[in-house]
C-alpha atoms as a PDB file:
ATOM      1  CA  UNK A   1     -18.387 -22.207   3.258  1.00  0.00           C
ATOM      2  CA  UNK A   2     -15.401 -20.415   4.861  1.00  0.00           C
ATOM      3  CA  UNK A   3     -15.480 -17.023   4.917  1.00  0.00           C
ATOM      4  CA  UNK A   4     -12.797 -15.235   3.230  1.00  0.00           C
ATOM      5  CA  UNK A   5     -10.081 -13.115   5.530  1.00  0.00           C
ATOM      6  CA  UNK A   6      -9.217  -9.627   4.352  1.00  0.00           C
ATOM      7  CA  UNK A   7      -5.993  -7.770   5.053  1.00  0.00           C
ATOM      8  CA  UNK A   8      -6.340  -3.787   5.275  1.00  0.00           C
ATOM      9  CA  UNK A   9      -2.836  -1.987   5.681  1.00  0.00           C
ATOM     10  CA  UNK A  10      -2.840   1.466   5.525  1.00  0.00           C
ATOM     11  CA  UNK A  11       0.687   3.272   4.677  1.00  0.00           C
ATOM     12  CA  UNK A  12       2.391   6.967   3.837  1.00  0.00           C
ATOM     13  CA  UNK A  13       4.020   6.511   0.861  1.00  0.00           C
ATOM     14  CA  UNK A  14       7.066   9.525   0.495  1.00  0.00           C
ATOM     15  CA  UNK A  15       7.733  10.384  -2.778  1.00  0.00           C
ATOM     16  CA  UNK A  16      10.308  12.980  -4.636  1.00  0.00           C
ATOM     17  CA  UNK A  17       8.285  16.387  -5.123  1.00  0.00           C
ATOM     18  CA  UNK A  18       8.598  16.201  -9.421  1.00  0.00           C
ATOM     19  CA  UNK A  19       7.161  12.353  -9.254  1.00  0.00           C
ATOM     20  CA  UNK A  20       4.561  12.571  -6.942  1.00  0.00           C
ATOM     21  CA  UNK A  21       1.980  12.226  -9.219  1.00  0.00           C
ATOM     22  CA  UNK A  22       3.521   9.469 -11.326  1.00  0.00           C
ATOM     23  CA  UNK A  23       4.246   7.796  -8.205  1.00  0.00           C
ATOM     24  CA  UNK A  24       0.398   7.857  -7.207  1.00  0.00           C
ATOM     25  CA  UNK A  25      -0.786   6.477 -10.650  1.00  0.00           C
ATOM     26  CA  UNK A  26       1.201   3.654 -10.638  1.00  0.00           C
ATOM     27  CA  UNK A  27       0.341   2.539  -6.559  1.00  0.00           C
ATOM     28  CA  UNK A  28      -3.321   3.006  -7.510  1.00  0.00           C
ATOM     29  CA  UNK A  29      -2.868   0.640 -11.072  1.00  0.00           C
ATOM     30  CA  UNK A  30      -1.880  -1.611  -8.562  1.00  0.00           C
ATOM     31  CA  UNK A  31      -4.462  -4.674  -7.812  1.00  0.00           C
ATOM     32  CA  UNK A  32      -5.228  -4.423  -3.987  1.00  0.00           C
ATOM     33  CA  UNK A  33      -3.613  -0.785  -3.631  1.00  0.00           C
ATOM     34  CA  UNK A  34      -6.228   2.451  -3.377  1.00  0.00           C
ATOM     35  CA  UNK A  35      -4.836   5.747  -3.239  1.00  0.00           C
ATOM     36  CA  UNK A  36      -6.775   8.161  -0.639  1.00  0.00           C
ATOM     37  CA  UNK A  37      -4.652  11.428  -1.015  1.00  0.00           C
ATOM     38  CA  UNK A  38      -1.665  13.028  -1.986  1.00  0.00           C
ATOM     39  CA  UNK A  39      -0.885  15.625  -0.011  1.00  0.00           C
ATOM     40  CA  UNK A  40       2.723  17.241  -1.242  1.00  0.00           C
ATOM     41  CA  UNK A  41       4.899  14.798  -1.280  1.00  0.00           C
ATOM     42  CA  UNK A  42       3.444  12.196   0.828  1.00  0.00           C
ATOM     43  CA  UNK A  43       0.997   9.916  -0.941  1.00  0.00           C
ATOM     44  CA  UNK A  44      -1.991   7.884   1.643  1.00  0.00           C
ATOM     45  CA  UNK A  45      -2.668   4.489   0.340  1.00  0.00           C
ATOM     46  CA  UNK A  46      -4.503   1.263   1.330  1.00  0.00           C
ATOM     47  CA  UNK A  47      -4.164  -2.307   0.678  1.00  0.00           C
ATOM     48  CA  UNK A  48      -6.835  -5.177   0.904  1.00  0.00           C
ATOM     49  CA  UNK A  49      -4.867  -8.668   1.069  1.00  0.00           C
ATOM     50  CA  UNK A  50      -5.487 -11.990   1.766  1.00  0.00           C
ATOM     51  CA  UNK A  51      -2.877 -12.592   4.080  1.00  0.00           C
ATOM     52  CA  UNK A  52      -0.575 -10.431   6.272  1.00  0.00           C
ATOM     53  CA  UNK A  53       2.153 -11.765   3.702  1.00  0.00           C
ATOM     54  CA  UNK A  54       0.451 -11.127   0.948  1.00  0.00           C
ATOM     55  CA  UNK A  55       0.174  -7.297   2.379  1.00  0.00           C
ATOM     56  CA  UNK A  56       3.674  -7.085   2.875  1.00  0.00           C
ATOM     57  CA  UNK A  57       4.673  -8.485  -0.271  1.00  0.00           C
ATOM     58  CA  UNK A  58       2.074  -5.756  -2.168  1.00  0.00           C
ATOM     59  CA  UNK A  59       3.794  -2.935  -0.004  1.00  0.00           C
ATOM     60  CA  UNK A  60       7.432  -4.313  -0.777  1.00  0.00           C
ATOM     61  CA  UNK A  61       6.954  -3.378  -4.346  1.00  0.00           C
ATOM     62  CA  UNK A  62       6.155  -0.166  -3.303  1.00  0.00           C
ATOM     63  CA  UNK A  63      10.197   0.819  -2.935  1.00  0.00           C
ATOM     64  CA  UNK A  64      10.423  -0.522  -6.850  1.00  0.00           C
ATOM     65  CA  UNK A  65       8.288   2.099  -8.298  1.00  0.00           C
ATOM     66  CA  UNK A  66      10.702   5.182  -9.474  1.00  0.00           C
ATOM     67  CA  UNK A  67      10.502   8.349  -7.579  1.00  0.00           C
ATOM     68  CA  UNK A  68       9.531   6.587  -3.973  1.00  0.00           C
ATOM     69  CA  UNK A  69      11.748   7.571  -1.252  1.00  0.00           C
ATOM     70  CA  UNK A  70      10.368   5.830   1.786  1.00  0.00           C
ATOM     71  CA  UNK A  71       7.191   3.862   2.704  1.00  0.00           C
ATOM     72  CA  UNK A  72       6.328   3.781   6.078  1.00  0.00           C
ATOM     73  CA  UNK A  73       3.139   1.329   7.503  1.00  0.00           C
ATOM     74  CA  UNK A  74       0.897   3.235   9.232  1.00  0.00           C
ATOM     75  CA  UNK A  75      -1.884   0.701  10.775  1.00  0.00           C
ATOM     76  CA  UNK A  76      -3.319  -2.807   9.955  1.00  0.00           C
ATOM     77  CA  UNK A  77      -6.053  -4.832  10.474  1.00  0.00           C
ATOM     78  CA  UNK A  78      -6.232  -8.683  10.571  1.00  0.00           C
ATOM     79  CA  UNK A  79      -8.461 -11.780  11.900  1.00  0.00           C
ATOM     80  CA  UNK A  80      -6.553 -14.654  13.218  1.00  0.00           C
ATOM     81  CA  UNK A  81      -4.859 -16.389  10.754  1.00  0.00           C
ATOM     82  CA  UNK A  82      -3.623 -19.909   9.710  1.00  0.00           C
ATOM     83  CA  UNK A  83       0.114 -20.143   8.465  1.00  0.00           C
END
């Protein structure tokens, strides 16, 4: 059985000042997206993904939430992968 590969991105998610916290709640209802702090207006997240795509793709729809002003990708961590 192959073992299953797991993405973890880690990004600072700006946000304006009066939707900060609006902006956190809907990150974490997210599937794959854990909020870690808010600290003023910047909001620390994580994502677990299957694929470095599938990471990107998850943080892309980041920019579609109202109130986000920037989202900037901090670190990740992959295995080798298969395209």
């Amino acid at each position: 059985m192959e073992e299953e590969k797991v993405v973890i991105s880690s990004l600072v998610v700006e946000a304006r000042p009066e939707s900060v916290d609006e902006v956190a709640a809907a990150l974490a209802a997210m599937e794959g997206v854990e909020v870690h702090e808010v600290s003023g207006y910047k909001i620390v997240v994580t994502i677990e993904a299957s694929s470095t795509g599938a990471s990107h793709a998850l943080s892309s729809r980041f920019v579609s939430v109202p109130g986000v002003l920037n989202v900037n990708l901090v670190y990740v961590n992959f295995e080798d992968e298969t395209l």
